[in-house]
Protein backbone atom coordinates (compact mmCIF):
# COMPACT_ATOMS: atom_id res chain seq x y z
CA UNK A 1 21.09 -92.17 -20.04
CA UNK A 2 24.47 -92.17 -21.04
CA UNK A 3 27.13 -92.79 -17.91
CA UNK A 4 29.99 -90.13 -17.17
CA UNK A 5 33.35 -91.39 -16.39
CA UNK A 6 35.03 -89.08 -14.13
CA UNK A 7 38.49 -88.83 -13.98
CA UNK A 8 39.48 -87.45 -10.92
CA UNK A 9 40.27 -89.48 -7.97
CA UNK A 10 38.43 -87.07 -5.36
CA UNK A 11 35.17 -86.40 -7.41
CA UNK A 12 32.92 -85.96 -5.04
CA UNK A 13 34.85 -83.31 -3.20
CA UNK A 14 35.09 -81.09 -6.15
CA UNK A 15 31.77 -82.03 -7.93
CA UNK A 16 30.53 -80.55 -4.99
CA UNK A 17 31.90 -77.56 -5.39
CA UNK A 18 30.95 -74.11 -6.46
CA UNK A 19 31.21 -73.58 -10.07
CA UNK A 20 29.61 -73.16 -13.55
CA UNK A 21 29.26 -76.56 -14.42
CA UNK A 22 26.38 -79.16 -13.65
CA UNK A 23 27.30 -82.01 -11.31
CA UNK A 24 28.20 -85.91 -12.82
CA UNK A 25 25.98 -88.85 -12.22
CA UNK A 26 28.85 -90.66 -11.12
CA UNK A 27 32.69 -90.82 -11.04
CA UNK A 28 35.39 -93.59 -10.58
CA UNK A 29 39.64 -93.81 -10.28
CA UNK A 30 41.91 -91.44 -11.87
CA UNK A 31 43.12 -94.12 -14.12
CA UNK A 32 39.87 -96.29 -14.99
CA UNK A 33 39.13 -94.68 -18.67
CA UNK A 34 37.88 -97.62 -20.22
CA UNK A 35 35.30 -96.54 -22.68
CA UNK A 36 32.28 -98.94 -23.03
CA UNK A 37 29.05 -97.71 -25.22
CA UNK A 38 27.45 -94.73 -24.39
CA UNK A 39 30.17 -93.97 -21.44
CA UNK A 40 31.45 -90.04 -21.18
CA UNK A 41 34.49 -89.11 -20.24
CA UNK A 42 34.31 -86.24 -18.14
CA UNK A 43 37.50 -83.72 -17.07
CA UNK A 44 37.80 -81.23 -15.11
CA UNK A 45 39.69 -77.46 -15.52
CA UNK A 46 40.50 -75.34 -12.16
CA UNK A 47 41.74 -72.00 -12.38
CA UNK A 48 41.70 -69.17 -9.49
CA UNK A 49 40.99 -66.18 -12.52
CA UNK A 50 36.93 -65.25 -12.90
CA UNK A 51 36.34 -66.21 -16.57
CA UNK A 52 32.76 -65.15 -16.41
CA UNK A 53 32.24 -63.02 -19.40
CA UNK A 54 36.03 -62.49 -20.35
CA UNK A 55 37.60 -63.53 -23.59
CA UNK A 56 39.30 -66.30 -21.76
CA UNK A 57 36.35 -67.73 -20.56
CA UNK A 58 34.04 -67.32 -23.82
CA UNK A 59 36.95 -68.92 -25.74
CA UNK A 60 36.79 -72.08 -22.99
CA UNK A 61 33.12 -72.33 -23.16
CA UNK A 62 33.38 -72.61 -27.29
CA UNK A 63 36.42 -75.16 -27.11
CA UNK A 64 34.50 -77.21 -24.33
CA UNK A 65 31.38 -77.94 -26.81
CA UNK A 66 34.14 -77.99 -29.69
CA UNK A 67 35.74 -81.03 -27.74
CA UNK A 68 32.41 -82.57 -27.16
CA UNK A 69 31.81 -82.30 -30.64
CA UNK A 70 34.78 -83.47 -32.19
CA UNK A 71 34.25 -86.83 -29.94
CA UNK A 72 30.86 -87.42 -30.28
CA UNK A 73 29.76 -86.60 -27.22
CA UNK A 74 32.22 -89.03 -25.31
CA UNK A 75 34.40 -86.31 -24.11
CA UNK A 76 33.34 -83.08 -21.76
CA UNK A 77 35.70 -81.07 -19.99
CA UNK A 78 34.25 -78.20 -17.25
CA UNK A 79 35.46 -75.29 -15.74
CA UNK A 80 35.72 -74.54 -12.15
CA UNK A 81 36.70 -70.95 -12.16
CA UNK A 82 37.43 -67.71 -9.56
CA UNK A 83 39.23 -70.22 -6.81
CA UNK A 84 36.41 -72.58 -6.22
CA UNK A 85 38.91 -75.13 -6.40
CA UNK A 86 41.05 -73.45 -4.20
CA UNK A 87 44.15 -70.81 -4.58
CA UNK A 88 46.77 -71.06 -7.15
CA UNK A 89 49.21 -73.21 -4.77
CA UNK A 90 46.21 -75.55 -3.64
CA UNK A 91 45.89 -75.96 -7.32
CA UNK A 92 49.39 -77.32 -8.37
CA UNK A 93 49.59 -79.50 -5.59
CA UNK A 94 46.09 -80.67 -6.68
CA UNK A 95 47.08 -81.32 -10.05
CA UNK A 96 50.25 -82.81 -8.97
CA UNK A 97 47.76 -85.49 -6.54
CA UNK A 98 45.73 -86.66 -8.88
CA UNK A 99 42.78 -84.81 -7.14
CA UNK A 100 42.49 -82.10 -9.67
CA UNK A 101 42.85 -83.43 -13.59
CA UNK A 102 43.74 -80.14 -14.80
CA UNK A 103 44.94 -76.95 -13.70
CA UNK A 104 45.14 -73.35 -15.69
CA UNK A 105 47.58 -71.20 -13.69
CA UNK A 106 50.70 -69.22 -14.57
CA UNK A 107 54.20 -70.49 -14.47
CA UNK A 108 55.09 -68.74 -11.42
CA UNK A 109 53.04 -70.44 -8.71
CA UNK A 110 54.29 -73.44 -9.79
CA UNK A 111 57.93 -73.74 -9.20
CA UNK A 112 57.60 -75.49 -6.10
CA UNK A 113 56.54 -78.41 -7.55
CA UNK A 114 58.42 -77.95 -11.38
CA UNK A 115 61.69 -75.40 -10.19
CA UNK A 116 62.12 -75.13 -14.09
CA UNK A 117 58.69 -73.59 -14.64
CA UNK A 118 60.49 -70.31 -13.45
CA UNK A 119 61.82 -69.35 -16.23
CA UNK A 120 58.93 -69.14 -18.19
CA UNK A 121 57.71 -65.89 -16.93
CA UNK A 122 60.60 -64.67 -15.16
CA UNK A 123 60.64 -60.67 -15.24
CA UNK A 124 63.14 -59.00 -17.20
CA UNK A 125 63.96 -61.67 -19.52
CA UNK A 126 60.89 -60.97 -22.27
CA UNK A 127 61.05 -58.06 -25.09
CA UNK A 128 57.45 -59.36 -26.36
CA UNK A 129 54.91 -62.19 -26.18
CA UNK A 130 55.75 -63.26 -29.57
CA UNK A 131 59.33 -63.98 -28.01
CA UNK A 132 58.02 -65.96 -26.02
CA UNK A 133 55.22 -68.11 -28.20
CA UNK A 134 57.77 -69.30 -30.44
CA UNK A 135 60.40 -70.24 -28.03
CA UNK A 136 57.53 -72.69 -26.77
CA UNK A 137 56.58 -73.23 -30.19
CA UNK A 138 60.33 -73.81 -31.83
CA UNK A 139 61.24 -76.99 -29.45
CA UNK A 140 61.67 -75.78 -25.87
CA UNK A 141 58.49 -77.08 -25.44
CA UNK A 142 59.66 -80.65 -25.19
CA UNK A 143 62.74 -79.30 -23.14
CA UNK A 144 60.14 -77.75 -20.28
CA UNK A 145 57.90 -80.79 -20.69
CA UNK A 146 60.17 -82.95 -19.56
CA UNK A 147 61.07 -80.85 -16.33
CA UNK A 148 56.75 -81.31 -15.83
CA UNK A 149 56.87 -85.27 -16.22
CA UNK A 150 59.54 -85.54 -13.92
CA UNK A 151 57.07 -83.55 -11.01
CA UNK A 152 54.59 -86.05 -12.34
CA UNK A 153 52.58 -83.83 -14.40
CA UNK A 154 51.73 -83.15 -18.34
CA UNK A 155 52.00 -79.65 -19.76
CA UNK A 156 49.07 -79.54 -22.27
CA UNK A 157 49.83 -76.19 -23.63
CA UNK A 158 51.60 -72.86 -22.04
CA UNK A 159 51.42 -69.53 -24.30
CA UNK A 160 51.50 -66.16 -23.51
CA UNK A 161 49.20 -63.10 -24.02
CA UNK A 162 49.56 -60.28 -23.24
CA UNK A 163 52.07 -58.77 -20.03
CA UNK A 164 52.22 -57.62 -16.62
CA UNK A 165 51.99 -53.80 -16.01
CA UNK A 166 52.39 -51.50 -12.46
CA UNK A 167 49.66 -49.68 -10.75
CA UNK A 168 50.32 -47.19 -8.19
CA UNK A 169 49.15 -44.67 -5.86
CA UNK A 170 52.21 -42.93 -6.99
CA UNK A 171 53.80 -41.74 -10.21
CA UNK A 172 56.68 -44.20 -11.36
CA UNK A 173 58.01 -42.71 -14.64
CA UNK A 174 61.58 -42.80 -13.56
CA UNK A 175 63.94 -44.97 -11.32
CA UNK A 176 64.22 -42.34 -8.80
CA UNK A 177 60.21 -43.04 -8.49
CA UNK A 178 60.84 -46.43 -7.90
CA UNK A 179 63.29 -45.84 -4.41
CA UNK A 180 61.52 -47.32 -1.60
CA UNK A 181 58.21 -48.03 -3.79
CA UNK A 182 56.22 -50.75 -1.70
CA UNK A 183 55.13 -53.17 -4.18
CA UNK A 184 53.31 -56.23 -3.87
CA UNK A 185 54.23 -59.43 -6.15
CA UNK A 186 53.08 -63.14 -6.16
CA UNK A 187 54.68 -65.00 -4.00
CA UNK A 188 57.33 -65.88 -6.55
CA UNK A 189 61.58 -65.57 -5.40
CA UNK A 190 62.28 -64.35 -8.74
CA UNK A 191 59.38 -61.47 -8.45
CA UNK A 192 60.60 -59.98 -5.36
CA UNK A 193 64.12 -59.89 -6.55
CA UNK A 194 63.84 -58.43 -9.77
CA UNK A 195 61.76 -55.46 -7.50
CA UNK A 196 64.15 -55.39 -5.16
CA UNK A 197 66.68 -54.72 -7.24
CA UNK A 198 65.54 -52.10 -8.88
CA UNK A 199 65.12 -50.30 -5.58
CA UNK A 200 61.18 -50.87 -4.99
CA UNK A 201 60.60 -53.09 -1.56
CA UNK A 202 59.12 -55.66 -2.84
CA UNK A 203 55.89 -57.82 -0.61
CA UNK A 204 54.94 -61.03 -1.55
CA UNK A 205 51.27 -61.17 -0.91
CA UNK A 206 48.31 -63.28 -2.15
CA UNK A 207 46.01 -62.05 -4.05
CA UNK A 208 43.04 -62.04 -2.28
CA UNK A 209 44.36 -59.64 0.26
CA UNK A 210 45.91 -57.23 -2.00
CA UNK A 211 43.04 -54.70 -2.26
CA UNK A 212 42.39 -54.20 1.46
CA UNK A 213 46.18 -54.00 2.03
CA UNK A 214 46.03 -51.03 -0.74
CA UNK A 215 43.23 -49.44 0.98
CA UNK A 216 44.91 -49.43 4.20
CA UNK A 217 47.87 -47.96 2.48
CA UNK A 218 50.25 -50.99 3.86
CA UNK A 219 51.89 -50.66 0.00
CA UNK A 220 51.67 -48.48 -2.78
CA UNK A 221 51.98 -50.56 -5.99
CA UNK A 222 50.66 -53.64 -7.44
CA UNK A 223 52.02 -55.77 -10.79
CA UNK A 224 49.51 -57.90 -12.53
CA UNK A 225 47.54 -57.65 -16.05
CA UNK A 226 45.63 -55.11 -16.60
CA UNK A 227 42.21 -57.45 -16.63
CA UNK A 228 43.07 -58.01 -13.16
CA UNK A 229 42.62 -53.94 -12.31
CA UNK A 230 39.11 -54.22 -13.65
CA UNK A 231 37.43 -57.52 -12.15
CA UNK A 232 39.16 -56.85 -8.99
CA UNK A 233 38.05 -52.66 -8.79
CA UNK A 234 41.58 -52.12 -8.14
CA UNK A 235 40.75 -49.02 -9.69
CA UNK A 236 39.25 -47.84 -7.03
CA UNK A 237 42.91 -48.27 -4.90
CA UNK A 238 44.91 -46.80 -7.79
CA UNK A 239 45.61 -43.53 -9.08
CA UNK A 240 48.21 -45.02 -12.34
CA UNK A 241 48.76 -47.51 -14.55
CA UNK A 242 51.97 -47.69 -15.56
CA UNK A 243 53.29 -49.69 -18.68
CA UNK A 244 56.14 -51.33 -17.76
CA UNK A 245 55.91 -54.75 -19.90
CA UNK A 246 58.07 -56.01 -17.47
CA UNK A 247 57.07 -60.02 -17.35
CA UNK A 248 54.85 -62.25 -20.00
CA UNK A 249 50.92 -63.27 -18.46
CA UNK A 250 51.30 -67.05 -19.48
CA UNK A 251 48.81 -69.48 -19.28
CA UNK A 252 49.54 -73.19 -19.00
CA UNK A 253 47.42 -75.44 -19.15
CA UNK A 254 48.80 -78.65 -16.33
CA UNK A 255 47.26 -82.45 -15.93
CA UNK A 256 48.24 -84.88 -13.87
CA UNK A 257 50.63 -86.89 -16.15
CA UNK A 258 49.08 -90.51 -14.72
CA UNK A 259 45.65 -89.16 -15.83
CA UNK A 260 46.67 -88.00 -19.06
CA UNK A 261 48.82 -91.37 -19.44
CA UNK A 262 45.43 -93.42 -19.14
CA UNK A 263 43.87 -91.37 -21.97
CA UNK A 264 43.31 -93.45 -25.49
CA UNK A 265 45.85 -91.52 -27.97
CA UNK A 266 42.71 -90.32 -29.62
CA UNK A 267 41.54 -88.51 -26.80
CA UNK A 268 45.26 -86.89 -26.18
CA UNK A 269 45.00 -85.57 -29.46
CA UNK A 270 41.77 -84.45 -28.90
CA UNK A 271 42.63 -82.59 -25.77
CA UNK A 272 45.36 -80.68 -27.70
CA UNK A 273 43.67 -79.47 -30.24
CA UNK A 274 41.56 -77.89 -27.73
CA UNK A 275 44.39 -76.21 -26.09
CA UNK A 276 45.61 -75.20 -29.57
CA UNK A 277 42.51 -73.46 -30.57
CA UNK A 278 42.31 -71.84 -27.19
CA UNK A 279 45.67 -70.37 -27.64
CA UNK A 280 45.08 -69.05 -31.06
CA UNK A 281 41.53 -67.47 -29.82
CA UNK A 282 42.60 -65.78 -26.84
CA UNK A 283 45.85 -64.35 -28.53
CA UNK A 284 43.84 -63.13 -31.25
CA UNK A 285 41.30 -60.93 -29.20
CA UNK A 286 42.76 -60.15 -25.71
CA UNK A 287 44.38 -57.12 -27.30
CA UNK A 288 40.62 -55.69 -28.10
CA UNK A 289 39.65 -56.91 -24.68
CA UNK A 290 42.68 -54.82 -23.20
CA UNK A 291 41.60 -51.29 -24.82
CA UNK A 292 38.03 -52.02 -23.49
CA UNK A 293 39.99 -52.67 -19.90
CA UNK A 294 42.40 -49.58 -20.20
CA UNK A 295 38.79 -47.21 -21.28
CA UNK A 296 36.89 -48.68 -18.10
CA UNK A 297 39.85 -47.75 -15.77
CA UNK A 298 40.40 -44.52 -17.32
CA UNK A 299 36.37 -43.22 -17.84
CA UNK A 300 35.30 -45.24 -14.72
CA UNK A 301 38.04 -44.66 -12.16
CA UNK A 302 40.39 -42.11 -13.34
CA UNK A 303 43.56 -43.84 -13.80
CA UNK A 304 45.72 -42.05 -15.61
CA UNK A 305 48.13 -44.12 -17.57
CA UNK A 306 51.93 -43.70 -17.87
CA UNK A 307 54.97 -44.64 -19.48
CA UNK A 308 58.38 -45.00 -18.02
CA UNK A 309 61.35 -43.09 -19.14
CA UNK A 310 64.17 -44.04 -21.59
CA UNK A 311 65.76 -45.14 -18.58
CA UNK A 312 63.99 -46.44 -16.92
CA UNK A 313 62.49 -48.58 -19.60
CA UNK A 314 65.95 -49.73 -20.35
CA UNK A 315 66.19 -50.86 -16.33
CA UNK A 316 63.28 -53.19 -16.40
CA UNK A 317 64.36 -54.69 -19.36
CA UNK A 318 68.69 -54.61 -18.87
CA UNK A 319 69.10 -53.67 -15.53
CA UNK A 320 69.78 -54.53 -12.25
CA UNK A 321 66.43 -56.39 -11.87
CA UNK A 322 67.37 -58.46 -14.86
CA UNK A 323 70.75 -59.32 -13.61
CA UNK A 324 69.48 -60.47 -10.28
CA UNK A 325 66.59 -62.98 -11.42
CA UNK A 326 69.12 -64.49 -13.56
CA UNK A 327 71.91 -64.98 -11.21
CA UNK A 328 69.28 -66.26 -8.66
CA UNK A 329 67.80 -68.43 -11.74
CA UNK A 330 71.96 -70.12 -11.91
CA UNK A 331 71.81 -70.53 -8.07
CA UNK A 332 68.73 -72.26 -7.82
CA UNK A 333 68.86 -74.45 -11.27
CA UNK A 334 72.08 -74.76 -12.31
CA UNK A 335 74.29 -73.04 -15.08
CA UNK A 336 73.43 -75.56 -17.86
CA UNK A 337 69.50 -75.33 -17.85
CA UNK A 338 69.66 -71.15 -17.38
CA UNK A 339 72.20 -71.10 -20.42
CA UNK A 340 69.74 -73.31 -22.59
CA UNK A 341 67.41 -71.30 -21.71
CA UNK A 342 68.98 -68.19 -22.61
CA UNK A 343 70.28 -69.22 -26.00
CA UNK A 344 66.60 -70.05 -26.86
CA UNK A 345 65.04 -66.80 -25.91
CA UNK A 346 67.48 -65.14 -27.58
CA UNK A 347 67.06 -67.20 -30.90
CA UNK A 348 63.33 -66.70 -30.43
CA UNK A 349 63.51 -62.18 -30.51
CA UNK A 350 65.66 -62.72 -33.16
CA UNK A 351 63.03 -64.55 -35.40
CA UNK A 352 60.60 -62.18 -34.08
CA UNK A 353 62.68 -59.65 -35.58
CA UNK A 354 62.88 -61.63 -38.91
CA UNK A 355 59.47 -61.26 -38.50
């Protein structure tokens, strides 16, 4: 019987745990990866979405026997999905522990431990998710993984596909629609602000309590991804889906940089070219997966689906809103880091439009 190697310093916590994978015969400290014959080396992958049956979750489940593959059999990596692990904020501070190995969450639940990580999906700032893919993929990468190291932690990959849209109980075609519109965001500074500022009233509120506050008509309106309408039957709490493209979905991919420091180099470079061929897959067919999400809400719950105005499409993407996140984004990091980061995003749509 071949023995696993678990890296994870509180295995038997999470091993314990609800979740699609089978438990490990045994586990040890976060940093003992000495391989000996016939030893595995076993990770682990939290994330608070449910993969079950999505295209993110098919593409994990290929790259997971991919990895075991392409290190004959001394590598697995499992996924503990739909919060077993805990919420998104349990999860960075996990990661950030040592108690998690690695995390899948979006940039914007993780600012309080990386500050910088904010202005990777801050809303406003995005024109598409190409934009955004090569900025990471043109050398800002290295800038933002830096900001991660310093907070202790590795960033393994971070790519974006696809963006957040508005659901409401009410139409929101125009900004006059959006006066006094109760909407509720992550819990995320730069979220509420770019809301607020465009006249809505934004309410941070966590996830798991957004449909009964929507039910109990304590707020109107809801921003996420459009997946997120149809595993959550938010449909059945909304009347419209409104396209707003006002912030990138990203998913990075976090481990705790000690953990990842203790791998051999060939299993780092194993463990990225996992994460590479998950972000090609999942780019690739989550727009297929999105017209199969927009057909259920429409045929199964009767959203009807709207567009903004001229103007108001020029708000969310030049206005107010925009102005506010990025003032905040100077307050709270500094001039120098928000003007890097600005000069890249900028060179990025313009290679997009090259493009």
């Amino acid at each position: 019987m071949k023995k696993i190697i678990c890296l994870m310093l509180a295995g038997s916590c999470i091993l314990s745990a609800c979740s699609r994978s089978a438990e490990s015969e045994s586990e040890t400290s976060a940093v003992d990866t000495t391989q000996e014959e016939n030893q595995v080396l076993s990770l682990s992958v939290a994330t608070v979405g449910n993969w079950e049956g999505i295209v993110r979750g098919k593409v994990f489940d290929e790259y997971a026997e991919k990895l075991s593959e392409w290190s004959d059999g001394t590598m697995e990596i499992k996924l503990y999905d739909a919060g077993s692990l805990g919420d998104d904020k349990d999860l960075i501070e996990g990661v950030k522990l040592g108690t998690l190995n690695i995390i899948n969450s979006c940039p914007a639940y993780q600012t309080d431990v990386v500050p910088e990580a904010a202005l990777l999906d801050a809303p406003g700032l995005y024109t598409s998710i190409e934009q955004y893919n090569i900025m990471m993929e043109s050398g800002y990468m290295d800038v933002m993984q830096q900001y991660y190291n310093d907070a202790g932690l590795q960033l393994l990959g971070s790519f974006a596909y696809t963006f957040r849209q508005m659901s409401s109980n009410k139409p929101a075609q125009t900004l006059a629609d959006l006066q006094g519109l109760r909407i509720r965001t992550m819990e995320n500074r730069y979220h509420e602000i770019y809301w607020q500022a465009m006249g809505a009233t934004s309410i941070p509120l966590v996830f798991s309590e957004l449909y009964m506050a929507l039910s109990q008509d304590t707020m109107d309106a809801q921003e996420n991804s459009i997946y997120n309408l149809v595993s959550s039957n938010l449909g059945e709490v909304q009347k419209y889906v409104i396209f707003t493209y006002h912030a990138p979905m990203v998913s990075s991919y976090v481990m705790n940089k000690e953990q990842y420091d203790a791998l051999t180099e060939e299993q780092q470079d194993l463990l990225h070219r996992m994460i590479d061929g998950i972000k090609a897959d999942v780019i690739a067919n989550i727009p297929e997966e999105e017209e199969q999400n927009q057909k259920e809400l429409s045929e199964k719950y009767g959203m009807a689906m709207l567009y903004p105005n001229t103007e108001m499409v020029m708000a969310l993407r030049e206005g107010s809103g925009r102005d506010a996140v990025i003032a905040a984004l100077r307050e709270d990091l500094g001039n120098e880091k928000v003007d890097t980061f600005l000069q890249v995003l900028e060179d990025a749509a313009r290679k997009v439009g090259e493009h």
